[in-house]
N, C-alpha and C. Protein backbone atom coordinates (compact mmCIF):
# COMPACT_ATOMS: atom_id res chain seq x y z
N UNK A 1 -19.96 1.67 -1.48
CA UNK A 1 -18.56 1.77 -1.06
C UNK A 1 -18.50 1.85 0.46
N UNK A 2 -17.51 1.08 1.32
CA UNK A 2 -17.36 1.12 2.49
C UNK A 2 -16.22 1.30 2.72
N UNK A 3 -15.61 1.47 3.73
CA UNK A 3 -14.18 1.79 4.39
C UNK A 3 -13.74 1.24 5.63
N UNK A 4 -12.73 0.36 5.79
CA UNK A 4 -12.74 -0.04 7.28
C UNK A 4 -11.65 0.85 7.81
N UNK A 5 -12.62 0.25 9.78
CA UNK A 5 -11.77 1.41 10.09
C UNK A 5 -10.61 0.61 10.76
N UNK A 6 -10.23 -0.67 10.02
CA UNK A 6 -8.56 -1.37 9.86
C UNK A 6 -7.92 -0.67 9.12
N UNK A 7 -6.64 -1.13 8.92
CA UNK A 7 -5.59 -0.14 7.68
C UNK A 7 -4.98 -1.04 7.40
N UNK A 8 -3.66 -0.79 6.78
CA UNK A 8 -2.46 -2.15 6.60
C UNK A 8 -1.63 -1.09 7.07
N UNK A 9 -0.48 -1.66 7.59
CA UNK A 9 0.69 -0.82 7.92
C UNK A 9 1.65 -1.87 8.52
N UNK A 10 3.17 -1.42 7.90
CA UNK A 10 4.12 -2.13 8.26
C UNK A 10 5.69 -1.30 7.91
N UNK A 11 6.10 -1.83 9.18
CA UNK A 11 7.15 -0.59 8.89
C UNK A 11 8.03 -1.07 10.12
N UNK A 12 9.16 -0.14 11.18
CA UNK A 12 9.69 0.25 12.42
C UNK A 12 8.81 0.84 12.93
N UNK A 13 9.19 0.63 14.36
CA UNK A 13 8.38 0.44 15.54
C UNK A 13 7.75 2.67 15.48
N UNK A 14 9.33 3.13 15.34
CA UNK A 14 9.31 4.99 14.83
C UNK A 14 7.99 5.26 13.54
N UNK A 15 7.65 4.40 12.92
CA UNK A 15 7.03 4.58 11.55
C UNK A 15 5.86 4.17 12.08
N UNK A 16 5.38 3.28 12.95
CA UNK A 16 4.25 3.20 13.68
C UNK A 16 3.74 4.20 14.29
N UNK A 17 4.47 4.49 15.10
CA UNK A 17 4.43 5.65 16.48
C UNK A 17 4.30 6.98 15.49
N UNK A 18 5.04 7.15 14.73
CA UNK A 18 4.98 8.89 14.08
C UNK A 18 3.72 8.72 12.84
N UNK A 19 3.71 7.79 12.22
CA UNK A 19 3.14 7.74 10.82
C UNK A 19 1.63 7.08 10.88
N UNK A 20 1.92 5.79 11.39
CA UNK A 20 0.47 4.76 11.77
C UNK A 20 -0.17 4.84 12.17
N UNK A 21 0.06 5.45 13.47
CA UNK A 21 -1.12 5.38 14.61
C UNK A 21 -1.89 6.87 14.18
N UNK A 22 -1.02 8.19 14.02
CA UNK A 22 -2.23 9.00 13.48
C UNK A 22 -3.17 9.18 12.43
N UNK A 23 -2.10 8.40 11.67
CA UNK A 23 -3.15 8.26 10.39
C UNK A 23 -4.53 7.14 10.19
N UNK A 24 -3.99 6.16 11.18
CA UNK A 24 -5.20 5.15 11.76
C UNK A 24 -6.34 6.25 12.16
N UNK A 25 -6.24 7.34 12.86
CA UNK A 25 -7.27 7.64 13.63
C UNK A 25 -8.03 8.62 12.49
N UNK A 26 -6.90 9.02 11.24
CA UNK A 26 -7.73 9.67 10.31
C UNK A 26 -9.20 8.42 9.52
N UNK A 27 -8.50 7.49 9.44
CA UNK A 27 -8.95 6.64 8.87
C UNK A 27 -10.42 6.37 9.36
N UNK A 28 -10.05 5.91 10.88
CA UNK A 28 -11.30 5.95 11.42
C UNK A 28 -12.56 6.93 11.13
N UNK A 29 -11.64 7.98 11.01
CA UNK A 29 -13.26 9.12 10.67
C UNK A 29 -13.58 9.06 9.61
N UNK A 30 -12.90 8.78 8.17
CA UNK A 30 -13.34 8.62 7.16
C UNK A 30 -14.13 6.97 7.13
N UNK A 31 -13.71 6.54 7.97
CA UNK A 31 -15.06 5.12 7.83
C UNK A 31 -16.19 5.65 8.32
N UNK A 32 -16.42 6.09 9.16
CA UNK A 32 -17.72 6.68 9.90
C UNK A 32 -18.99 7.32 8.78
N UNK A 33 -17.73 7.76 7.84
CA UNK A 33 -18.52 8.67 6.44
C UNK A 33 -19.13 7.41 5.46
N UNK A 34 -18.35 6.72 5.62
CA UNK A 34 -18.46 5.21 4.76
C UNK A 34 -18.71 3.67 5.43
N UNK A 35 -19.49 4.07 6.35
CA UNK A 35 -19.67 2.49 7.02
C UNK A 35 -19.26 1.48 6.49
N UNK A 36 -18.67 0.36 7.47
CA UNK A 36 -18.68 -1.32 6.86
C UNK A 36 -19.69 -2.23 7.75
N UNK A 37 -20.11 -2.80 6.74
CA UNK A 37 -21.61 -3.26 7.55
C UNK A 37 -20.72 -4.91 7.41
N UNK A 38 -20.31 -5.45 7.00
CA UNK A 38 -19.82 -6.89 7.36
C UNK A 38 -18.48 -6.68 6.68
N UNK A 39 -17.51 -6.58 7.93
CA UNK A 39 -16.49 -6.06 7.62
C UNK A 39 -15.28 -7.50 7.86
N UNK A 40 -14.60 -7.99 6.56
CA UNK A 40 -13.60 -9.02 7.14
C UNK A 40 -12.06 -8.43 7.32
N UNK A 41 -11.64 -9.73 7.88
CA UNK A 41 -10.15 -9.25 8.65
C UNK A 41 -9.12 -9.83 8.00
N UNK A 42 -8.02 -8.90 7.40
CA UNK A 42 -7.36 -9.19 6.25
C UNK A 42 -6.03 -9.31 7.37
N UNK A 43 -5.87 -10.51 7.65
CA UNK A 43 -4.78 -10.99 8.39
C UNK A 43 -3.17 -10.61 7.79
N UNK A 44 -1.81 -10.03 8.44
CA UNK A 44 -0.82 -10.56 8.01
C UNK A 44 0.22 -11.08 8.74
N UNK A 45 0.78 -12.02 8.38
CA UNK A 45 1.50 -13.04 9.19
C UNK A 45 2.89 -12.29 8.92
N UNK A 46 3.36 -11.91 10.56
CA UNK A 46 4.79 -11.55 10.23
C UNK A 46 5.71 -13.00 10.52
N UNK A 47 6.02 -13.56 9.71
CA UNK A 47 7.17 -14.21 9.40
C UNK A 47 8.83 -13.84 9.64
N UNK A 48 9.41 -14.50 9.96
CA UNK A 48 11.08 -13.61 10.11
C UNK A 48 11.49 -14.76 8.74
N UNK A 49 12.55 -14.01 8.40
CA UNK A 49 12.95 -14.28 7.21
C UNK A 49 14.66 -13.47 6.96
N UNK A 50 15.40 -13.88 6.76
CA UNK A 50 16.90 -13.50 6.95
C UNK A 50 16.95 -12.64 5.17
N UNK A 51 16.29 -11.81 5.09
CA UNK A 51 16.21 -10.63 4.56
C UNK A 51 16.17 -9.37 4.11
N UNK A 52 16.99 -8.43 4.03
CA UNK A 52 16.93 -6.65 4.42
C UNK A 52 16.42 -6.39 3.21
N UNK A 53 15.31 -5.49 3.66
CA UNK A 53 14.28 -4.98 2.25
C UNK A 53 14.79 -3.33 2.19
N UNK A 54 14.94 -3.08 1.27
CA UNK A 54 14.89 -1.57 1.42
C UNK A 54 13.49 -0.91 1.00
N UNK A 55 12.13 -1.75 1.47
CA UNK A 55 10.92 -1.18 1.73
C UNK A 55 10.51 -0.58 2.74
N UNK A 56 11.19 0.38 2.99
CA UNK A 56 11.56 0.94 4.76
C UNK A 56 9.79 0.69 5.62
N UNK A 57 8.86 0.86 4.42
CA UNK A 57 7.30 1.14 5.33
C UNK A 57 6.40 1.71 4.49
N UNK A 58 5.01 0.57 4.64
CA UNK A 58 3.93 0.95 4.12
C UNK A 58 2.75 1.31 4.90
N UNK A 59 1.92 2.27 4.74
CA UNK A 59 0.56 2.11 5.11
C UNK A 59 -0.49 1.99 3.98
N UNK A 60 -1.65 1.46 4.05
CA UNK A 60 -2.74 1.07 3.37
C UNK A 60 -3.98 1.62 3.64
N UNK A 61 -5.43 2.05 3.08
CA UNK A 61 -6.47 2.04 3.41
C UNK A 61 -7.47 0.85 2.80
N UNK A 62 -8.06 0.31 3.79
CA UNK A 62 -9.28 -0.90 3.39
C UNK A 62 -10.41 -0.68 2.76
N UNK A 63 -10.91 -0.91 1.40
CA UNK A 63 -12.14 -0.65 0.77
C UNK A 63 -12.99 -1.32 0.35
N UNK A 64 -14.20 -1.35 0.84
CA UNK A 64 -14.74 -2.88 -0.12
C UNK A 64 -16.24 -2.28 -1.27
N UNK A 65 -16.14 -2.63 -2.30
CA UNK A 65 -16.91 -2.80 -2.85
C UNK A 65 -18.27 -3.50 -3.22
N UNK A 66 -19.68 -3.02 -3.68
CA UNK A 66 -20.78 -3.62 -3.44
C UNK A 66 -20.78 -3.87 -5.09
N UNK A 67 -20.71 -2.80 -6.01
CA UNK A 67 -20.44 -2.49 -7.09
C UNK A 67 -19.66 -1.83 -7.76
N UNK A 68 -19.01 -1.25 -8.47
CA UNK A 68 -17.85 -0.65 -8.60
C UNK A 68 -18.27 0.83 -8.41
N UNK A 69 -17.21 1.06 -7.48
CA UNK A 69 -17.07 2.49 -7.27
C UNK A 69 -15.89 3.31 -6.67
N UNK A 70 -14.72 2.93 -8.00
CA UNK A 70 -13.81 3.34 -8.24
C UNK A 70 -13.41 4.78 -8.41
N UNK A 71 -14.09 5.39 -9.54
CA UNK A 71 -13.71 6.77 -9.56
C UNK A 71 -14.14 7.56 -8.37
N UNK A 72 -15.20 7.18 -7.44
CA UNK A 72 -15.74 7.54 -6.14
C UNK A 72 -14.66 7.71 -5.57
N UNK A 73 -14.56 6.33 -5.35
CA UNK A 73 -13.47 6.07 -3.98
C UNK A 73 -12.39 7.04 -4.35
N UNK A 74 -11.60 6.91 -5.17
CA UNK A 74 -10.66 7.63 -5.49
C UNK A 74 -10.71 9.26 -5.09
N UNK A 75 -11.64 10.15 -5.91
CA UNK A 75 -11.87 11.77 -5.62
C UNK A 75 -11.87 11.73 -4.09
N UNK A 76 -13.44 10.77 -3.68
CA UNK A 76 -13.50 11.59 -2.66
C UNK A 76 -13.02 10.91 -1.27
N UNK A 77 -12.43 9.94 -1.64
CA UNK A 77 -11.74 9.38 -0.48
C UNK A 77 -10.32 9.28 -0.43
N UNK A 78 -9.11 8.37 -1.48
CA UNK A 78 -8.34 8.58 -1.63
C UNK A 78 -7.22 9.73 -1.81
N UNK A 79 -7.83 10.83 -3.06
CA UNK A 79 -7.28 11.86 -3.02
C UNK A 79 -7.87 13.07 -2.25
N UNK A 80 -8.84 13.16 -1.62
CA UNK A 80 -9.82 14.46 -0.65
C UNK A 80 -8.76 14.26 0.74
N UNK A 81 -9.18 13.22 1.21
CA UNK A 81 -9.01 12.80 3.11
C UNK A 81 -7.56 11.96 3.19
N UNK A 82 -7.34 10.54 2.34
CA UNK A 82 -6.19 9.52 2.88
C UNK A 82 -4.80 10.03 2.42
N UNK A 83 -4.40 10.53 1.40
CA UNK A 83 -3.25 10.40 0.82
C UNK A 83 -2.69 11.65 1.44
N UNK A 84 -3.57 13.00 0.99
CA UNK A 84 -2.77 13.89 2.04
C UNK A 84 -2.57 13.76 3.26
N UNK A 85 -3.23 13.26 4.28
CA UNK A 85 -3.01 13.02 5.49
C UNK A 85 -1.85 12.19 5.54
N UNK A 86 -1.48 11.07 4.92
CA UNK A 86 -0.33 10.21 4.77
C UNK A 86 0.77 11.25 4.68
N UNK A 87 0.81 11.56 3.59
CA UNK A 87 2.05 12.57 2.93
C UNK A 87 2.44 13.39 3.62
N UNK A 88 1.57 13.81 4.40
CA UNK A 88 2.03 14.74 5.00
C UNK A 88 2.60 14.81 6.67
N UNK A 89 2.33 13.38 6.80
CA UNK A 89 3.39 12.71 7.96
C UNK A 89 4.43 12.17 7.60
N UNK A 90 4.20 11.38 6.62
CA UNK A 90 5.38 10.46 5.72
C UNK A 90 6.89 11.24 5.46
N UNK A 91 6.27 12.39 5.06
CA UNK A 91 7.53 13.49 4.60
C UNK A 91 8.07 13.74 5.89
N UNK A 92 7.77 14.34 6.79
CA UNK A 92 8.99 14.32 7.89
C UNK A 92 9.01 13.51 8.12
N UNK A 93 8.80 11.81 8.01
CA UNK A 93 9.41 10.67 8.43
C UNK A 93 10.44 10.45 7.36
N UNK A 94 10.18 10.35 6.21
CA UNK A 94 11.41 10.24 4.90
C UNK A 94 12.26 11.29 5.16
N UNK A 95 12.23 12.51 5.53
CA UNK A 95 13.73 13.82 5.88
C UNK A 95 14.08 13.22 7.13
N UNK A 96 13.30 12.38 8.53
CA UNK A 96 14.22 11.85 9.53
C UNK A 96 14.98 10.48 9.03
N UNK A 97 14.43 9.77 8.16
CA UNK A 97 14.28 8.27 7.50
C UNK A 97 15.88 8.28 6.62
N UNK A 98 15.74 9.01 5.20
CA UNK A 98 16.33 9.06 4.49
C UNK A 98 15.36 8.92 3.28
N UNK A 99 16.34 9.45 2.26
CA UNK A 99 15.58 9.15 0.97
C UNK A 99 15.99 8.19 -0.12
N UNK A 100 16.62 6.79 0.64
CA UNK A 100 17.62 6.07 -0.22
C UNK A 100 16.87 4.96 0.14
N UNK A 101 15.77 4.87 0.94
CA UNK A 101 14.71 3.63 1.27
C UNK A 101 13.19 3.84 0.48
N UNK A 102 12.61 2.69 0.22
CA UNK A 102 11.54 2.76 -0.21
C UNK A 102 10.35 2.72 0.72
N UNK A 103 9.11 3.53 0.36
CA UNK A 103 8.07 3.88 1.22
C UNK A 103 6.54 3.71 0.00
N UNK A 104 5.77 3.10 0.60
CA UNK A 104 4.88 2.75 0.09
C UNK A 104 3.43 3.07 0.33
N UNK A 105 2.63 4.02 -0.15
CA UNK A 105 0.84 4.05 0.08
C UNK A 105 0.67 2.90 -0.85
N UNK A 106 -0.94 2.69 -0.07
CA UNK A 106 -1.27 1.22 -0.40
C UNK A 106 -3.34 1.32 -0.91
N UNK A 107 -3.74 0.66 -1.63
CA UNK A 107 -5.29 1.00 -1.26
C UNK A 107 -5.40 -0.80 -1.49
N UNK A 108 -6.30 -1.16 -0.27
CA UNK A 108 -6.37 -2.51 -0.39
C UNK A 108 -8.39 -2.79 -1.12
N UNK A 109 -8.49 -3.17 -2.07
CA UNK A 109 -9.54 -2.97 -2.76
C UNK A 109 -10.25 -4.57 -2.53
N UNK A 110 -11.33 -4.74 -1.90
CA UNK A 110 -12.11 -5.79 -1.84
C UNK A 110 -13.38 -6.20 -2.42
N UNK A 111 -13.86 -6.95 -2.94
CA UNK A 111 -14.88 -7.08 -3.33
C UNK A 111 -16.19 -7.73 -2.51
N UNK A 112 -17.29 -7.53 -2.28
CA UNK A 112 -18.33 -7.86 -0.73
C UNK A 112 -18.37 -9.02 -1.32
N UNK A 113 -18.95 -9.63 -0.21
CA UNK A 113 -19.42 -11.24 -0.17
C UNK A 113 -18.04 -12.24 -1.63
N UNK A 114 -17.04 -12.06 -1.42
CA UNK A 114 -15.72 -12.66 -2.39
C UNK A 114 -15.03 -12.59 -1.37
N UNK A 115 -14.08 -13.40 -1.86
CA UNK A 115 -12.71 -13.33 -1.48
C UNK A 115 -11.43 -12.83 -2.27
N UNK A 116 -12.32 -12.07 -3.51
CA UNK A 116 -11.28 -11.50 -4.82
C UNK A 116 -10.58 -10.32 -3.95
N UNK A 117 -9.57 -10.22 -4.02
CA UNK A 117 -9.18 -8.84 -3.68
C UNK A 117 -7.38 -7.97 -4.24
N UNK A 118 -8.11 -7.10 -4.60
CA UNK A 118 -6.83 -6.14 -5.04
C UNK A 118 -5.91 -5.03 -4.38
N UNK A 119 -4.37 -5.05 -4.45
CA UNK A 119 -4.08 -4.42 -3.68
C UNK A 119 -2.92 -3.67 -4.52
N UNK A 120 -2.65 -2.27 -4.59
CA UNK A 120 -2.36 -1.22 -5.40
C UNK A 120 -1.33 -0.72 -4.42
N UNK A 121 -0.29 -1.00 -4.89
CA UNK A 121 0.63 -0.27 -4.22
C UNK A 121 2.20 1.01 -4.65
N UNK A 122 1.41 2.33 -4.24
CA UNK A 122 2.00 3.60 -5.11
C UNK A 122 3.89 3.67 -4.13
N UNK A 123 4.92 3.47 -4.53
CA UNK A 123 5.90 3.41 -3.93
C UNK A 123 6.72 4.58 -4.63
N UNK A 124 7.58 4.78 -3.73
CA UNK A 124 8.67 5.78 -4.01
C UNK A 124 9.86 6.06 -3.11
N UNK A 125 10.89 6.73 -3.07
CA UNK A 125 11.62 7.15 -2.33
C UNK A 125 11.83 8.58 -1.84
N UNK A 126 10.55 9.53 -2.13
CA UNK A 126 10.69 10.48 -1.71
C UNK A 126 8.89 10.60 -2.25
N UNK A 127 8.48 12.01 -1.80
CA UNK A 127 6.61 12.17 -1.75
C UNK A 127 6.41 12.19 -2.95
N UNK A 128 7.43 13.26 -3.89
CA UNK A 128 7.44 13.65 -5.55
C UNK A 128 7.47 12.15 -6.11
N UNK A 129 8.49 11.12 -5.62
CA UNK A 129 8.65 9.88 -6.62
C UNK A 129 6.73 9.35 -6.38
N UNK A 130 6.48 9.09 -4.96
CA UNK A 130 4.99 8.11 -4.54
C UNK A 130 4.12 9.14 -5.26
N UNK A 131 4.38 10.64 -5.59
CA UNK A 131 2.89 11.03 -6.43
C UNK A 131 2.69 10.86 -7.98
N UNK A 132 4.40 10.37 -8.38
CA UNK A 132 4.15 10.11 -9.55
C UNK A 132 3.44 8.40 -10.03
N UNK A 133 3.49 8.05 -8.54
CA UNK A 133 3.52 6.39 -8.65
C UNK A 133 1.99 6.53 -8.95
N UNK A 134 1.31 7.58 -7.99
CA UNK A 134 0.09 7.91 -7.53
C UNK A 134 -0.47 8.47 -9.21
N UNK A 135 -0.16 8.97 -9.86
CA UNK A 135 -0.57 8.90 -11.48
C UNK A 135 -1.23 8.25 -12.14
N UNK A 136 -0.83 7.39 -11.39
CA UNK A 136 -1.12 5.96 -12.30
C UNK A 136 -2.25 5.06 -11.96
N UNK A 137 -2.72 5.58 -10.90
CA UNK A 137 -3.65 4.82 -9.72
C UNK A 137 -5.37 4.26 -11.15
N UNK A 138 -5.54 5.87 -11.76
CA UNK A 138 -6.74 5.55 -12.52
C UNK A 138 -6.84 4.37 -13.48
N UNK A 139 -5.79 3.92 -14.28
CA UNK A 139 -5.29 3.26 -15.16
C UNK A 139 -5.09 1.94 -14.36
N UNK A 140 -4.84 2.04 -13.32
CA UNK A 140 -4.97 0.68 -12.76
C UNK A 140 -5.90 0.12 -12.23
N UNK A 141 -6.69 0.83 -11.52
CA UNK A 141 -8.48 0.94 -11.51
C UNK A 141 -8.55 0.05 -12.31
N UNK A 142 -8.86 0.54 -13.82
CA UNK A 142 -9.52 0.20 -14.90
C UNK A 142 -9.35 -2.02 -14.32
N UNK A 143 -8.01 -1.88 -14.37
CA UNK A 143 -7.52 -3.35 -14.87
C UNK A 143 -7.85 -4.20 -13.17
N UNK A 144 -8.00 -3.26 -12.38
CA UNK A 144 -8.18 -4.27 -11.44
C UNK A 144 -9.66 -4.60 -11.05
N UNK A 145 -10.80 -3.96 -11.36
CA UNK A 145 -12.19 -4.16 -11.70
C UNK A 145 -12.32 -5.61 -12.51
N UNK A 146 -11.17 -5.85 -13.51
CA UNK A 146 -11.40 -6.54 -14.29
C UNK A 146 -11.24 -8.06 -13.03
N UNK A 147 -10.34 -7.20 -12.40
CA UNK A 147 -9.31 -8.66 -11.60
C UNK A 147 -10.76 -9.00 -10.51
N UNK A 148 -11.32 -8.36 -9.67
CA UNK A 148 -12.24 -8.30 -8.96
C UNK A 148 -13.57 -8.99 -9.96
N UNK A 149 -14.03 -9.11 -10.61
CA UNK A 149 -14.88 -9.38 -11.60
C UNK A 149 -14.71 -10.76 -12.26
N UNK A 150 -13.73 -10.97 -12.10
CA UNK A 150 -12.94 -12.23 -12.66
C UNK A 150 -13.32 -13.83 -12.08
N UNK A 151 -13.86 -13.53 -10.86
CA UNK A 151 -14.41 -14.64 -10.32
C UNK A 151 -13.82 -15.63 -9.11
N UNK A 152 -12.21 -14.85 -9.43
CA UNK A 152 -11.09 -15.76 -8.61
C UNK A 152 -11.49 -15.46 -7.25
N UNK A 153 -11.44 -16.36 -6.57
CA UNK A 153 -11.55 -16.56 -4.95
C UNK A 153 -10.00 -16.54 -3.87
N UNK A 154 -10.01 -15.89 -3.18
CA UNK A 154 -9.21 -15.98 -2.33
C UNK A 154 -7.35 -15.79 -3.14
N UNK A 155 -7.82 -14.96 -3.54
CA UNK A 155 -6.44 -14.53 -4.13
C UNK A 155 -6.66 -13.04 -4.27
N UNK A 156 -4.99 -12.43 -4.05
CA UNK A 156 -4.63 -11.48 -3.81
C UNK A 156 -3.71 -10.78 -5.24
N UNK A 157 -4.56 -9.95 -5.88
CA UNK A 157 -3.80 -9.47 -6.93
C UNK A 157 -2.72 -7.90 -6.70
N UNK A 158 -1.70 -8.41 -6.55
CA UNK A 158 -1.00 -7.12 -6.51
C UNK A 158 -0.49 -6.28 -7.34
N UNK A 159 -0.57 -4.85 -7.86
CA UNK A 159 -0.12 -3.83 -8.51
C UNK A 159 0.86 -2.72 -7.87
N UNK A 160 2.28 -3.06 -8.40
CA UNK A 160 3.10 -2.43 -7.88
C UNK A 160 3.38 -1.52 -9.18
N UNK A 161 3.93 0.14 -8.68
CA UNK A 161 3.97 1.25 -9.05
C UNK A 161 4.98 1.99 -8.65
N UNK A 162 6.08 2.04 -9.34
CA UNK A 162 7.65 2.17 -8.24
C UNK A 162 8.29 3.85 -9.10
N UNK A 163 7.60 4.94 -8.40
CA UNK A 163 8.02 5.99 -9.16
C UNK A 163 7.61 6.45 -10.03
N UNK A 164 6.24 5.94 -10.99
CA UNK A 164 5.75 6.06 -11.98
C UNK A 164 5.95 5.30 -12.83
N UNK A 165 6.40 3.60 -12.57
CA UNK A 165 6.73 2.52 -13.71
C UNK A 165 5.60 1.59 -12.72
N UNK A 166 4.74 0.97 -13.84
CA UNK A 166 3.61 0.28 -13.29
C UNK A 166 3.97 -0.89 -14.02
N UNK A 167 3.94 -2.26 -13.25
CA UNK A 167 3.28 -3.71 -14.12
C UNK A 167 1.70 -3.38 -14.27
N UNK A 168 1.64 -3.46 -15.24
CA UNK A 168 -0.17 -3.38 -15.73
C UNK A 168 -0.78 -4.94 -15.45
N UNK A 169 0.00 -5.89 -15.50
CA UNK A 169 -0.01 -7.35 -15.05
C UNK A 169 -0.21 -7.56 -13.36
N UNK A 170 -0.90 -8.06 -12.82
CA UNK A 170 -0.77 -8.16 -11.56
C UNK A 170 0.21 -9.15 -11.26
N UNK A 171 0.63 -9.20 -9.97
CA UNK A 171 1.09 -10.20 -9.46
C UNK A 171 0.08 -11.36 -8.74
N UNK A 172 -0.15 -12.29 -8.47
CA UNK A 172 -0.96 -13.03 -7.66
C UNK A 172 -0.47 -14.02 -6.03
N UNK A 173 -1.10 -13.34 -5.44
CA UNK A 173 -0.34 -14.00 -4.04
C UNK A 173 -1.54 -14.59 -3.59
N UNK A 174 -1.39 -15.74 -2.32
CA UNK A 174 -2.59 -16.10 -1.72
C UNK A 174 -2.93 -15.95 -0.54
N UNK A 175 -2.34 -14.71 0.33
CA UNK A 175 -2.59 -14.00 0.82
C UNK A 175 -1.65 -12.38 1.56
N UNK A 176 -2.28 -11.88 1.89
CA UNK A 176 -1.84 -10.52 1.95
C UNK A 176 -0.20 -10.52 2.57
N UNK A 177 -0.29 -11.40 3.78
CA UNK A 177 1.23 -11.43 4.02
C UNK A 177 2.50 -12.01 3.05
N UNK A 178 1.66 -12.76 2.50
CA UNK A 178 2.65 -13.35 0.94
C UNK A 178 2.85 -12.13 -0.22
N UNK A 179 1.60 -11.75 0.11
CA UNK A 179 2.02 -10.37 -1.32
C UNK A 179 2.85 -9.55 -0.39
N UNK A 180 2.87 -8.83 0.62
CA UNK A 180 3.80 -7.97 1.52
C UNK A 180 5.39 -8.11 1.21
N UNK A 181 5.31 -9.80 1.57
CA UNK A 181 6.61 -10.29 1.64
C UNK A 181 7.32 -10.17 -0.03
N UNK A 182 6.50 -10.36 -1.24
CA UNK A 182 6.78 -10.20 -2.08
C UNK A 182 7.72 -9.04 -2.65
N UNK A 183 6.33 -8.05 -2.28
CA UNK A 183 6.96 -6.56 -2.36
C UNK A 183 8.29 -6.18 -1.26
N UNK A 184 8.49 -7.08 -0.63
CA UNK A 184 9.56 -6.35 0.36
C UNK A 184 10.91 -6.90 -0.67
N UNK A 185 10.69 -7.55 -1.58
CA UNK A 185 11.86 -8.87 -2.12
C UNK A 185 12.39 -8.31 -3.31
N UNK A 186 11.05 -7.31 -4.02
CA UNK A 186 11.18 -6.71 -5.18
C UNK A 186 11.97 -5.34 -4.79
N UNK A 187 12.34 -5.12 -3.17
CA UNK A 187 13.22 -4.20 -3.34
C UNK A 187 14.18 -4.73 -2.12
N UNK A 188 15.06 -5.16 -2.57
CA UNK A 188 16.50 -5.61 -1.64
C UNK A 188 17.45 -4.31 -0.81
N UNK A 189 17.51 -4.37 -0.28
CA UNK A 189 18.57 -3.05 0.92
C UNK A 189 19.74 -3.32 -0.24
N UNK A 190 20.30 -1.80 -0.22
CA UNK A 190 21.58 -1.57 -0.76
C UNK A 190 22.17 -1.49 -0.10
N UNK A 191 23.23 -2.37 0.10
CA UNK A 191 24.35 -2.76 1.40
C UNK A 191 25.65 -1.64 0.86
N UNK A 192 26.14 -1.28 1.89
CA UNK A 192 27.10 -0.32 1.84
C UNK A 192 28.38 -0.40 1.45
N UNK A 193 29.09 -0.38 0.66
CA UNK A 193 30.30 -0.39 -0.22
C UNK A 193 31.54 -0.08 0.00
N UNK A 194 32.33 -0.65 0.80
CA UNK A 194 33.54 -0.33 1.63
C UNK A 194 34.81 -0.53 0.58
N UNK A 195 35.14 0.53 0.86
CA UNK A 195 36.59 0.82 0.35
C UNK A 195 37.70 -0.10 0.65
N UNK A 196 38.44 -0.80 -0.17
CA UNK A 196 39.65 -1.49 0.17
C UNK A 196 41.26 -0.65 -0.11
N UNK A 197 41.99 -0.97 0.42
CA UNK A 197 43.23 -0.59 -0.02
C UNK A 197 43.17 0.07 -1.75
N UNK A 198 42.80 -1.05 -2.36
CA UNK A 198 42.99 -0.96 -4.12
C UNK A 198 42.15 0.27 -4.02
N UNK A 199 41.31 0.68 -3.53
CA UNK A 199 40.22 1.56 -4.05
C UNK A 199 40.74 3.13 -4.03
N UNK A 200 41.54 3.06 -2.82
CA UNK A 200 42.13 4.22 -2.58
C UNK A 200 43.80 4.89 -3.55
């Protein structure tokens, strides 16, 4: 098991600055524990697109696999060092943010020498909704080993987890900024509802 010391993160410029950049530097030390000895670069293309997502912001951690080592990663990396450190910036960004936008942890799961790769994404609108999303993480393990194992090249299987409702089905994108964009689509901004004369 390795760890890079890249991340994914996407969000406002505030969600960078308060949320990203420190948790980048957690990240970093937990790679140090987990070297990447040939580490690739999981590009994403920001595109503009005449779209309002109400995916207010995600961050991710990078993992790659030699053989499976899932329940590993998980104890002692995911739930020990990444997720609390997240959460526990995230939350005063969601009480400055609001809790009517969606916010997303991410674990981007790679397989060495492939181009298979899986990407798990625990969403919610508040820490309680993303830990219930976070429930579910083992159970999806299971199915994305399968996806990694599978042989497919250069495709991006995504598992979205919105509150504790999982597709057990992946989605398939062909690359990371296409799955991003995906997930930003699967949640549309709730535009604000103005009162007319009749209403009153």
């Amino acid at each position: 098991m390795e760890i890079s010391e890249r991340f994914i993160a996407a969000g406002r410029s505030s969600f960078v600055r308060e949320v990203a950049i420190p948790v980048g530097e957690d990240i970093e030390k937990i790679s140090k524990e987990f070297p990447c000895q040939d580490e690739i670069l999981i590009e994403i293309e920001h595109k503009p697109e005449a779209f309002l997502s109400g995916l207010e912001a995600l961050i991710g951690i990078v993992v790659f696999f030699g053989g499976w080592a899932g329940t590993k990663f998980l104890d002692e990396v995911y739930d020990a060092k990444f997720s609390p450190a997240v959460k526990d910036r995230l939350a005063k960004y969601i009480q400055k943010s609001g809790a009517h936008k969606k916010y997303s942890l991410a674990i981007s799961i790679n397989k060495k020498n492939s181009g298979a790769s899986v990407l798990i994404c625990s969403v919610g609108s508040t820490i309680e909704e993303i830990e219930a999303s976070e429930a579910h993480i083992p159970s999806v393990l299971k199915i994305a080993e399968a996806c990694l194992e599978s042989g497919a090249e250069d495709i991006v299987h995504m598992f979205v987890i919105d509150n504790g409702n999982c597709n057990f089905k992946p989605l398939t994108y062909s690359s990371y900024g296409d799955a991003l964009t995906g997930l930003k689509h699967m949640f549309p901004a709730k535009m604000p509802r103005y009162l007319d004369n009749d209403d009153c």
